[in-house]
Protein backbone atom coordinates (compact mmCIF):
# COMPACT_ATOMS: atom_id res chain seq x y z
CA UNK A 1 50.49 -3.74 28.11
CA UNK A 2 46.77 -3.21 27.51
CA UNK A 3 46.68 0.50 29.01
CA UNK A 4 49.98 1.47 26.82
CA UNK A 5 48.02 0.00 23.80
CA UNK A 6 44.82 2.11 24.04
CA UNK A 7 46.64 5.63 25.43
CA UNK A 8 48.73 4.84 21.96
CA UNK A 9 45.74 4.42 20.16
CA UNK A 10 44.06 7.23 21.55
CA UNK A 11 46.79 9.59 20.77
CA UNK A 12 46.67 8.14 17.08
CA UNK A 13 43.01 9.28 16.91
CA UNK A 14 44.11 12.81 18.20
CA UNK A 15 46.89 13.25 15.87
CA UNK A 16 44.55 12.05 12.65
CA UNK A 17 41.67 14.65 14.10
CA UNK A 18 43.95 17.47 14.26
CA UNK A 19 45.77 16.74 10.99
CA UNK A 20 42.35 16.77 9.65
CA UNK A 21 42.11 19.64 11.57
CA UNK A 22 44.82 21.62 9.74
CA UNK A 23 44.72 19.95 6.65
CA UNK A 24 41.66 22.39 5.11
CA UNK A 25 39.36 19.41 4.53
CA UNK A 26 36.21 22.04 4.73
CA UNK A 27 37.58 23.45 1.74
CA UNK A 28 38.09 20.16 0.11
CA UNK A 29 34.34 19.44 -0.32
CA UNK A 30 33.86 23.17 -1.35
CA UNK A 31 36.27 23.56 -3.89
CA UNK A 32 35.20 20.00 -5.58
CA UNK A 33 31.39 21.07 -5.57
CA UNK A 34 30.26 18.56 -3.13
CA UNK A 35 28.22 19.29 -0.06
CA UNK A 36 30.05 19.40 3.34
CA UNK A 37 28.54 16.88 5.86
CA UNK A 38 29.47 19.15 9.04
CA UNK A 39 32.60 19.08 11.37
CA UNK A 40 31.81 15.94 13.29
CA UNK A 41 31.25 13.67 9.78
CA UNK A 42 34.79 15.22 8.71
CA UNK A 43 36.47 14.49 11.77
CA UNK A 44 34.33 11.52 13.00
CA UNK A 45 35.13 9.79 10.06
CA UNK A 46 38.94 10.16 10.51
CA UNK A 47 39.41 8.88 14.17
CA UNK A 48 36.77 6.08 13.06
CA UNK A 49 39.22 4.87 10.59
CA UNK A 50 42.00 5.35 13.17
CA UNK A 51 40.52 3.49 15.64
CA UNK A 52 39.19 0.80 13.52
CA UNK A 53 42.72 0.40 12.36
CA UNK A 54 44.66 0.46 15.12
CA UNK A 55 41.91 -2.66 16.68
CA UNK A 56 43.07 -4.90 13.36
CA UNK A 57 46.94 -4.32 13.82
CA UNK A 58 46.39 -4.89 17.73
CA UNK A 59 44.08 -8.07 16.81
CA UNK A 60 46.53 -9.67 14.15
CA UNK A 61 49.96 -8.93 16.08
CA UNK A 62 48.58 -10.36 19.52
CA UNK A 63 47.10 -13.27 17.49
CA UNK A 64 50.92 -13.69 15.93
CA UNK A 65 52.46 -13.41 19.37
CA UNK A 66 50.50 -16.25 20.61
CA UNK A 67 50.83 -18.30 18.01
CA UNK A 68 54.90 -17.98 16.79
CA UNK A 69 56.51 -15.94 20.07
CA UNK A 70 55.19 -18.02 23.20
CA UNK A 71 56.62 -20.97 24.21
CA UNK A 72 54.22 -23.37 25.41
CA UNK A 73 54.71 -24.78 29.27
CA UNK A 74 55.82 -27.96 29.59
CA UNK A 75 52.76 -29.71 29.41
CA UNK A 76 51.66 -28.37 26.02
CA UNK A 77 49.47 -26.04 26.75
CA UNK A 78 49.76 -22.25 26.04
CA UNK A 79 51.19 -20.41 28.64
CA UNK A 80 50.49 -17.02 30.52
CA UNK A 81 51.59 -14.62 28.23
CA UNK A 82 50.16 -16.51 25.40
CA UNK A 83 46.41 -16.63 27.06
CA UNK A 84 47.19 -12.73 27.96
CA UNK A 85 47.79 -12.11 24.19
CA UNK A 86 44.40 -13.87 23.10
CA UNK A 87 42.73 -12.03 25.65
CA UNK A 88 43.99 -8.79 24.25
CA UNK A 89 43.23 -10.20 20.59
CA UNK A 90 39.62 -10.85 21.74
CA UNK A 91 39.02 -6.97 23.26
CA UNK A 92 41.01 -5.70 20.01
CA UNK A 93 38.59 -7.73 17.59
CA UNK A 94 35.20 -6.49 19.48
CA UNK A 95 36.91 -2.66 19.40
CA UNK A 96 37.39 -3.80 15.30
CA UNK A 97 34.14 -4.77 14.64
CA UNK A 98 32.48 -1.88 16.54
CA UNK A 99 34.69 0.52 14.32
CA UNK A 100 33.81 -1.79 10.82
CA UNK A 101 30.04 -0.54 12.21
CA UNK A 102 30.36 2.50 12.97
CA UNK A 103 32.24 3.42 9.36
CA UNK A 104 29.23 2.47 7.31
CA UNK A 105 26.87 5.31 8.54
CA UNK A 106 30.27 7.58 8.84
CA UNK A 107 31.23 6.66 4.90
CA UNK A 108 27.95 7.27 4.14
CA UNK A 109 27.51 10.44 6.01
CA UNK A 110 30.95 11.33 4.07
CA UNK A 111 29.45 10.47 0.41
CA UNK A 112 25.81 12.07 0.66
CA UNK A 113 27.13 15.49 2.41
CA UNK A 114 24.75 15.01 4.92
CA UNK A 115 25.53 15.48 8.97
CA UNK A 116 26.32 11.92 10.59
CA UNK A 117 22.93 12.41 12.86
CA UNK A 118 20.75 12.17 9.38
CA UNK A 119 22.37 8.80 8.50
CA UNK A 120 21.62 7.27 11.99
CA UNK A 121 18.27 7.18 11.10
CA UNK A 122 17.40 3.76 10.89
CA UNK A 123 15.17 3.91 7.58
CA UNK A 124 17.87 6.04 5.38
CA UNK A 125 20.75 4.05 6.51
CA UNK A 126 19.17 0.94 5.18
CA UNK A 127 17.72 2.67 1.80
CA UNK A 128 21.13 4.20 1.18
CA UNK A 129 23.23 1.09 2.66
CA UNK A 130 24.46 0.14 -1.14
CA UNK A 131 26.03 3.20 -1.66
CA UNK A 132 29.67 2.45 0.16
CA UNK A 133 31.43 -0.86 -0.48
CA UNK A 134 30.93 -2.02 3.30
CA UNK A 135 27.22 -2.03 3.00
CA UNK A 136 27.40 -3.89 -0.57
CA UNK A 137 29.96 -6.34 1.23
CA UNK A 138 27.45 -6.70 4.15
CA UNK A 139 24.26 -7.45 1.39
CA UNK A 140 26.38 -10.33 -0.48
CA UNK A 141 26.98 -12.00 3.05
CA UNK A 142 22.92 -11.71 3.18
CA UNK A 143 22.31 -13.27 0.00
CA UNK A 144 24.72 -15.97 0.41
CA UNK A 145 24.33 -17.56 3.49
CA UNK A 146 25.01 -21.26 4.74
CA UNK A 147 22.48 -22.92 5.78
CA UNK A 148 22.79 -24.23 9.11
CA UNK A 149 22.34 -27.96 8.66
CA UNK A 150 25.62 -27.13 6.44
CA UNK A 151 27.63 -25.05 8.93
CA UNK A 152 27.04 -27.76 11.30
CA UNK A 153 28.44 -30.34 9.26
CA UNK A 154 31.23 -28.07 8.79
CA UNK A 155 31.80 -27.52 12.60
CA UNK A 156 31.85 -31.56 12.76
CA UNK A 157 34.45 -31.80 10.66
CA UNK A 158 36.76 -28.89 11.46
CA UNK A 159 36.31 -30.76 15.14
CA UNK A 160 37.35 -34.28 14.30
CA UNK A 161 40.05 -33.47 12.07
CA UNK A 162 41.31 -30.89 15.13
CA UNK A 163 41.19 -33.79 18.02
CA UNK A 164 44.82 -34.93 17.81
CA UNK A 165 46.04 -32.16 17.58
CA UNK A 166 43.75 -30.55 20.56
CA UNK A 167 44.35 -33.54 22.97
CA UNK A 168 48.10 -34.72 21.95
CA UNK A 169 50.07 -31.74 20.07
CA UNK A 170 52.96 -34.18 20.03
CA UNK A 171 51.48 -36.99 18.27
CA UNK A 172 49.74 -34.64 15.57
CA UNK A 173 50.32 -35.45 11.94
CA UNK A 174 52.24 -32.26 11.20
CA UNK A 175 55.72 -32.65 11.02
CA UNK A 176 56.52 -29.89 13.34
CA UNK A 177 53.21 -29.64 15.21
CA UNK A 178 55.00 -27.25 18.35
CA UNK A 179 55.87 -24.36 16.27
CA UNK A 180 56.36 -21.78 18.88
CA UNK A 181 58.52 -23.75 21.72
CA UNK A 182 62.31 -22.87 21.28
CA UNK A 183 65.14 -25.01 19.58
CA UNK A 184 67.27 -26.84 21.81
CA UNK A 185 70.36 -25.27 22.50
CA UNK A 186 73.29 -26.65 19.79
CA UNK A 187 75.27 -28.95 21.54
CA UNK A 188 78.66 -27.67 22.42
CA UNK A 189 81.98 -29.18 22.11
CA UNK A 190 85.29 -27.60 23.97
CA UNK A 191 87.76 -27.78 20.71
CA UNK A 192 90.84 -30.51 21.73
């Protein structure tokens, strides 16, 4: 499943570069009076947003296939194809956040005109990080962090109030705490 996934994705990322490609996009920036960032910004910037995208739909849908599609075993637990989806959610949310990084120096690249190499730097990515919405998103988390006495408490919590349903799913408080095992068959009667 895995290997279908990413030769999907990857042909995704082709078809978005060579639409970009075709589409005149070096014209774009010429005819609106802004300064072209180069070839690999343009394109760069496109498969980035591919890639990033395809991660998130990969990371969601195998996170929704564990949760609503898989029956459980017997015992409760999750089974094989269940533990196979979160292991494919896990990969697709590292390839998402690597692609959430990589946009910011990409968008920025894309709004200054400048080549993608420039905004690598380390010292004008950070003095031009407010300019896109992902680096103004990134300084709020900064400003308004938990403290950690706080997010421990919070951990304590979210853990007790998670132990019935963790140890004995069918004794939780929910009123249908197995979401994802089947329905029993209807029971069938032969007509008189």
């Amino acid at each position: 499943m895995l290997p279908l996934l990413l030769i999907s994705t990857v042909i995704a990322a082709l078809v978005a570069a060579v639409l970009t490609l075709f589409s005149g996009s070096e014209l774009l920036y010429t005819n609106l009076g802004l300064p072209d960032p180069g070839a690999i910004t343009r394109y760069g910037i496109t498969v980035v947003r591919v890639l990033t995208e395809a991660a998130s739909t990969v990371c969601v849908g195998a996170l929704l296939f564990a949760a609503f599609l898989v029956a459980p075993q017997r015992s409760g637990r999750l089974a094989v194809d269940g533990y196979a989806a979160l292991r494919t959610a896990g990969w697709s949310a590292v390839a998402w956040c690597v692609g959430a990084l990589l946009e910011v120096p990409f968008t920025l690249a894309d709004a200054e005109g400048k080549p993608i190499g420039f905004m690598l730097n380390p010292s004008v990515l950070i003095s031009s990080i407010n300019i896109v919405e992902q680096g103004r998103g990134l300084g709020r988390h900064r400003r308004h962090r938990v403290r950690a006495g706080s997010r421990l408490f919070l951990r304590a919590v979210v853990g007790l109030d998670c132990q019935p349903v963790l140890r004995r799913p069918d004794r939780a408080s929910s009123p249908s705490p197995r979401v994802a095992t089947p329905l029993p068959a209807a029971p069938t009667t032969s007509p008189p």
